[in-house]
Structure formats: structure tokens, C-alpha cells
Protein backbone atom coordinates (compact mmCIF):
# COMPACT_ATOMS: atom_id res chain seq x y z
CA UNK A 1 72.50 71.10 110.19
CA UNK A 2 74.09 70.48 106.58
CA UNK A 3 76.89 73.11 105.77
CA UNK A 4 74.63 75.62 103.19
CA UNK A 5 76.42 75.45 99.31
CA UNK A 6 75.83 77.50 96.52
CA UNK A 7 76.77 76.36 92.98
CA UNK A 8 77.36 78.35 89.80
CA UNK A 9 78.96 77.52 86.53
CA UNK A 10 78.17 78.06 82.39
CA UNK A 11 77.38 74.40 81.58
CA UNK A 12 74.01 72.97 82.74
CA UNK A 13 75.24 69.78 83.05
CA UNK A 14 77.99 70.08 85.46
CA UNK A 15 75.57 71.78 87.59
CA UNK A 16 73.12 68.92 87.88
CA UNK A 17 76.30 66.77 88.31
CA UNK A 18 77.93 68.64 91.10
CA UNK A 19 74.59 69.22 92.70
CA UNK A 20 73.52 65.21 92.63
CA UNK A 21 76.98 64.75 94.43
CA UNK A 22 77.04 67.63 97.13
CA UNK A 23 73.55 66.97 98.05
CA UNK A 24 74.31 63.94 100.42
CA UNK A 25 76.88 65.68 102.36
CA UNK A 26 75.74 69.06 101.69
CA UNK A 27 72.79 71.27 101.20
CA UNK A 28 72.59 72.92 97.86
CA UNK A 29 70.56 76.37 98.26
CA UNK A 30 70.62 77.10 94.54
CA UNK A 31 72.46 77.08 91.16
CA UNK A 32 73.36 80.27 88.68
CA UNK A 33 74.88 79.70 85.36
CA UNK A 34 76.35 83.34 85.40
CA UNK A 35 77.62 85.47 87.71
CA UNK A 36 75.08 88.19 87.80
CA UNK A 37 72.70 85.31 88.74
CA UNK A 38 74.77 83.94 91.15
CA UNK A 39 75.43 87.44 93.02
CA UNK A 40 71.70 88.19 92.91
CA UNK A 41 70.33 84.73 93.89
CA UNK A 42 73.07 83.72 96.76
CA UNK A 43 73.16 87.05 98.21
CA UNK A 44 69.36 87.39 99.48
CA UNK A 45 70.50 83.51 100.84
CA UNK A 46 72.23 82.36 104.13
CA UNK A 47 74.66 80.40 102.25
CA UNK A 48 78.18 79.19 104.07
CA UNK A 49 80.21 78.76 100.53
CA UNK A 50 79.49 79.31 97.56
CA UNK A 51 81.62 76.80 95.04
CA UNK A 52 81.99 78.80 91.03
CA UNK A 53 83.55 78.64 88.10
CA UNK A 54 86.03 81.75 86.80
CA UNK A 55 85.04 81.84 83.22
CA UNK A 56 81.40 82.53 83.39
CA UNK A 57 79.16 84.80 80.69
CA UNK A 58 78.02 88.61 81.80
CA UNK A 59 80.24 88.44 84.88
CA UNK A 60 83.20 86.26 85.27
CA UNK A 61 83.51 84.41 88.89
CA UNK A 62 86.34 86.82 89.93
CA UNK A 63 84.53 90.08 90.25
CA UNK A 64 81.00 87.68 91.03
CA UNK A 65 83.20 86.73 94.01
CA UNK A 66 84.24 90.26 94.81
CA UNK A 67 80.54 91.61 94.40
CA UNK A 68 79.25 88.63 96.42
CA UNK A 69 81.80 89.49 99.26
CA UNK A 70 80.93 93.04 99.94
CA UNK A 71 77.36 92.11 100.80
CA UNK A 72 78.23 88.79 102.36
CA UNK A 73 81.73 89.05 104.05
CA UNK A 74 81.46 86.18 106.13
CA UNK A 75 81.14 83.57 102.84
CA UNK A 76 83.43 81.21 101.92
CA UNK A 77 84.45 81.12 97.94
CA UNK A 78 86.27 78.35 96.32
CA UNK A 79 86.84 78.00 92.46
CA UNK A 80 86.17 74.46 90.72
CA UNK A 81 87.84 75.26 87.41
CA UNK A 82 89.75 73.65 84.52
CA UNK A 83 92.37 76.62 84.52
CA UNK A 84 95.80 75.39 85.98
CA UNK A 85 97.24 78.65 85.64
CA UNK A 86 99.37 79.64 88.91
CA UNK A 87 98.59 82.96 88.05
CA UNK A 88 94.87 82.65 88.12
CA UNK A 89 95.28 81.09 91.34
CA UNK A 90 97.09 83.47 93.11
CA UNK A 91 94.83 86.37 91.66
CA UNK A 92 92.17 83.97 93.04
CA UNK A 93 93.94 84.28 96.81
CA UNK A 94 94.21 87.82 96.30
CA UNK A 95 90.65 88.75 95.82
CA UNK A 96 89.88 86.53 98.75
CA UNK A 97 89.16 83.20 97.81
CA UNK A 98 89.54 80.51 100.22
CA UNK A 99 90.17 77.25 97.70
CA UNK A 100 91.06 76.49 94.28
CA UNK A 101 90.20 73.10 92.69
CA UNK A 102 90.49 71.68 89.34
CA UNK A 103 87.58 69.83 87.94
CA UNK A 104 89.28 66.85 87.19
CA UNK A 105 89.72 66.42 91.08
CA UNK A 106 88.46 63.38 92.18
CA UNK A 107 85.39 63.46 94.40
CA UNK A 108 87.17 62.91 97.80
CA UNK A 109 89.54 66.24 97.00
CA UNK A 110 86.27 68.77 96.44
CA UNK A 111 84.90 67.25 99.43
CA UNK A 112 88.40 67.83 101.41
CA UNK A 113 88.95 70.78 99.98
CA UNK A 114 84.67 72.38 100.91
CA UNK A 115 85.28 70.66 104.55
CA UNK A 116 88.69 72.43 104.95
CA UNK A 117 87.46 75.72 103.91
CA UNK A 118 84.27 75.66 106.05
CA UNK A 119 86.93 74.76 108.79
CA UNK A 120 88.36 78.32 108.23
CA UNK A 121 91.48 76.73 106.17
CA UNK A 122 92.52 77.38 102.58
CA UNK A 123 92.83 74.84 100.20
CA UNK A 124 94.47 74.13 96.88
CA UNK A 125 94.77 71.55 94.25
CA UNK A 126 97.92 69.73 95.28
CA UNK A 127 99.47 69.91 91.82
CA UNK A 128 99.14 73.89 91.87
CA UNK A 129 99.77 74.78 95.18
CA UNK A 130 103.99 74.74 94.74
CA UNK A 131 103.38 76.51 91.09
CA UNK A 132 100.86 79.19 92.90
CA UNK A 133 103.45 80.02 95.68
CA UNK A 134 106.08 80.80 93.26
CA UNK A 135 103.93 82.73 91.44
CA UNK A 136 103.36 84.76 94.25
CA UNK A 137 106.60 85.28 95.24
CA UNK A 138 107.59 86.52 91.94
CA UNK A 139 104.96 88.66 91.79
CA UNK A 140 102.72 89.66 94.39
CA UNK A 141 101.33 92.87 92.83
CA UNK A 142 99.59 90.91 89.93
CA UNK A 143 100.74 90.50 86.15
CA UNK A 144 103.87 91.66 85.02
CA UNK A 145 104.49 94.50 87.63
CA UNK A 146 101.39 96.46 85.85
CA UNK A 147 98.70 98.60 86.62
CA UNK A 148 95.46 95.91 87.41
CA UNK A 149 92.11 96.95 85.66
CA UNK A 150 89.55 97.64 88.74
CA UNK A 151 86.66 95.86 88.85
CA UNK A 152 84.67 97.96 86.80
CA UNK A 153 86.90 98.00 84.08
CA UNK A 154 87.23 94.16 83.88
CA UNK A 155 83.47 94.10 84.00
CA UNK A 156 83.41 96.40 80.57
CA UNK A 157 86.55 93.98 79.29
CA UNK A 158 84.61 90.61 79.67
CA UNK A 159 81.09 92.22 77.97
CA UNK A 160 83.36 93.42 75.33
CA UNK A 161 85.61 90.52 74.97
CA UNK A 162 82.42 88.36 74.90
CA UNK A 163 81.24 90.37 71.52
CA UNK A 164 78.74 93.33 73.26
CA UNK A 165 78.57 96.52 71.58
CA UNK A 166 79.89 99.50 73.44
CA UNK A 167 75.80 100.60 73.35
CA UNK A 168 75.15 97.27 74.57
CA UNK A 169 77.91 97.56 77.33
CA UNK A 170 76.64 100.48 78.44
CA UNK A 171 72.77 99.43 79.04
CA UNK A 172 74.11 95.91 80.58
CA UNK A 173 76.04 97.90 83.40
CA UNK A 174 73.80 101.42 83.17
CA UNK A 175 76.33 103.68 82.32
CA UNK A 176 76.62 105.89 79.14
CA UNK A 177 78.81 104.51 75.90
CA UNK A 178 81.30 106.94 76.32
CA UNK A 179 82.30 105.86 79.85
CA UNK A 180 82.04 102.57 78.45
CA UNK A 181 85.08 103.66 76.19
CA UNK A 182 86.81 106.11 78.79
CA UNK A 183 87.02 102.69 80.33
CA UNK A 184 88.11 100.09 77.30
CA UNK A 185 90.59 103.03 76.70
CA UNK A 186 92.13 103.69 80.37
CA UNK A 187 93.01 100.45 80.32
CA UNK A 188 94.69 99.88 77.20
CA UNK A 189 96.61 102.89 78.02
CA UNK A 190 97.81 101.67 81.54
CA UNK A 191 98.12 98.30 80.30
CA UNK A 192 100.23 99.65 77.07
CA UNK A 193 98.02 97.71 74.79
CA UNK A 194 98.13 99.13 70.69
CA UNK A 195 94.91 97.41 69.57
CA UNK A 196 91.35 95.93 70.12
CA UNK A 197 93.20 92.23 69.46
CA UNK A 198 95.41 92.95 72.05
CA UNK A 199 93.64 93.94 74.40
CA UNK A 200 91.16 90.80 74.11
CA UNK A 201 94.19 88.69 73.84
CA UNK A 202 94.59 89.67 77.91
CA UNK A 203 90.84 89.27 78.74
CA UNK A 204 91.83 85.72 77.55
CA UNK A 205 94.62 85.49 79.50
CA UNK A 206 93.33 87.06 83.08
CA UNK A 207 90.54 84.69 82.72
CA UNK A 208 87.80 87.39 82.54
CA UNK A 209 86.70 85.87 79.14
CA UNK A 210 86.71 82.39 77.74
């Protein structure tokens, strides 16, 4: 039996792309272009790994991942992604991915790097991997030593960051507005942000937003 792959990511294209060249080695179960979709649709599947984007629109593939993992522990998770950030990659390892690739990996790397990880190994892009230990080691608690937004929180950043109303926030994740802006607020507080700009200046950077 064929190794059972998921597939999510924003642009259409890719999707057809990447499924036309898993399919041979590997069966697709299914493609989201969000990842709501991809939480709701993979998670009534039995699928081995599930291969995503992190910059996705209503729910970025960080907390998809973390969502996705509480109802199927047992999946595997890699991120095909353009961001080279070491940072985003060890945030990756810490919510429990098992690979990181870059998209302009050549064929024979994703294919290494989905075999290795349904092996029970980790995997990452060769020309990140000495960049995302160091990052690590100089700071294993996440950026700059502060407080990290829960999951919830980053949820209400990316709707926001991606131009939702506070109203619309709140009917999106079916809570009220004003915990909506208990939230946006908590976290500029913790995160000793002074202003809506700056505080969607590090959705941008913690890859919750694009």
C-alpha cells in the first residue's frame, strides 16, 4: 500500500503540481487551500502525512498543524514553504513538525525528505538545517525571550492581520468582539507592542500572515 499524503497550500496551481508529482510514489487523499479546510477534510481521513504550506488564509499552517495533531497524533507534518527563516523553522520543530522544505527543492529532496519522515526521522532543507540549530540554541523559548501568543490568540492575529473586522473575527471563530479585543490587546501588552502597525508588523514576521 502507497504511503497516504495530504496536500494543502493558497495557490491552486502548486496544488495540481505537487499532486501530479506525488501521485506516482504516493497516494494523495485530498487537497485544502486553507487551513480550516485542511483540518476539517484530513482529519475525518486516515492520512500518514500531511505536506502544507505556513502562510495560508483563515488559519495559517502552524496552528492547522497544531489543530490537526490533537485529533490525529500519530500524523506526520512537514512544511513545503518559500520562508528560509531559521526562526520559522525551529518554531516549526517546536510545535511538532517532523520536516521543513523549501519549495525550490528539487524533486528528489521532497521525496527524501516525505520517505525520511514516514521512516520516523526528521528532515530539513540542507541549507537551513545549520541556521535552524543555532537558532535554537540561542533561543529555545521562541522570539526574543518573550511571552508567545497561544494559539488562540495567533488565530485572532492572522484574521486581523489579513483585514477582518473585530465583528467579523468574532463570528469566524464564534466568540464575542470583545474577547476578540481582550485578545488583540493581551497580546500587544505581553508582547510590548504601542500600535495596530506594530503589532501586524509581527504577524508578518511569525509567519501567521503573509
Amino acid at each position: 500500500m502507497r504511503p497516504r499524503v495530504f496536500l494543502a497550500d493558497d495557490h491552486r496551481l502548486l496544488l495540481e503540481a505537487f499532486r501530479n508529482l506525488l501521485e506516482p510514489r504516493y497516494e494523495v487523499l485530498g487537497t485544502a487551500s486553507d487551513g480550516r479546510d485542511m483540518v476539517s477534510r484530513a482529519s475525518k481521513m486516515d492520512v500518514d502525512l500531511v505536506l502544507l504550506d505556513i502562510a495560508m488564509p483563515n488559519l495559517n499552517g502552524f496552528d492547522a498543524a497544531i489543530k490537526l495533531r490533537k485529533i490525529l497524533p500519530e500524523v506526520k507534518i512537514i512544511f513545503l514553504t518559500m520562508k528560509d527563516n531559521a526562526d520559522l523553522v525551529s518554531e516549526a520543530f517546536r510545535i511538532g513538525a517532523n520536516g521543513y522544505v523549501l519549495k525550490n527543492s528539487s524533486p528528489e529532496e521532497l521525496f527524501e525528505a516525505i520517505d525520511q519522515v514516514l521512516a520516523g526521522k526528521s528532515y530539513v532543507s540542507p541549507e537551513l538545517s545549520g541556521d535552524m540549530i543555532n537558532s535554537f540554541i540561542r533561543n529555545p523559548q521562541g522570539e526574543a525571550g518573550q511571552p508567545q501568543p497561544t494559539s488562540r490568540q495567533r488565530e485572532v492575529l492572522q484574521l486581523l492581520a489579513e483585514g477582518k473586522t473585530m465583528k467579523e473575527v468574532a463570528t469566524i471563530l464564534n466568540i464575542t468582539p470583545r474577547t476578540v479585543a481582550f485578545h488583540k490587546y493581551q497580546m500587544m501588552e505581553n508582547l510590548n507592542l504601542k500600535s495596530n502597525s506594530e503589532l501586524m508588523q509581527y504577524a508578518f514576521r511569525i509567519g501567521v500572515a503573509q
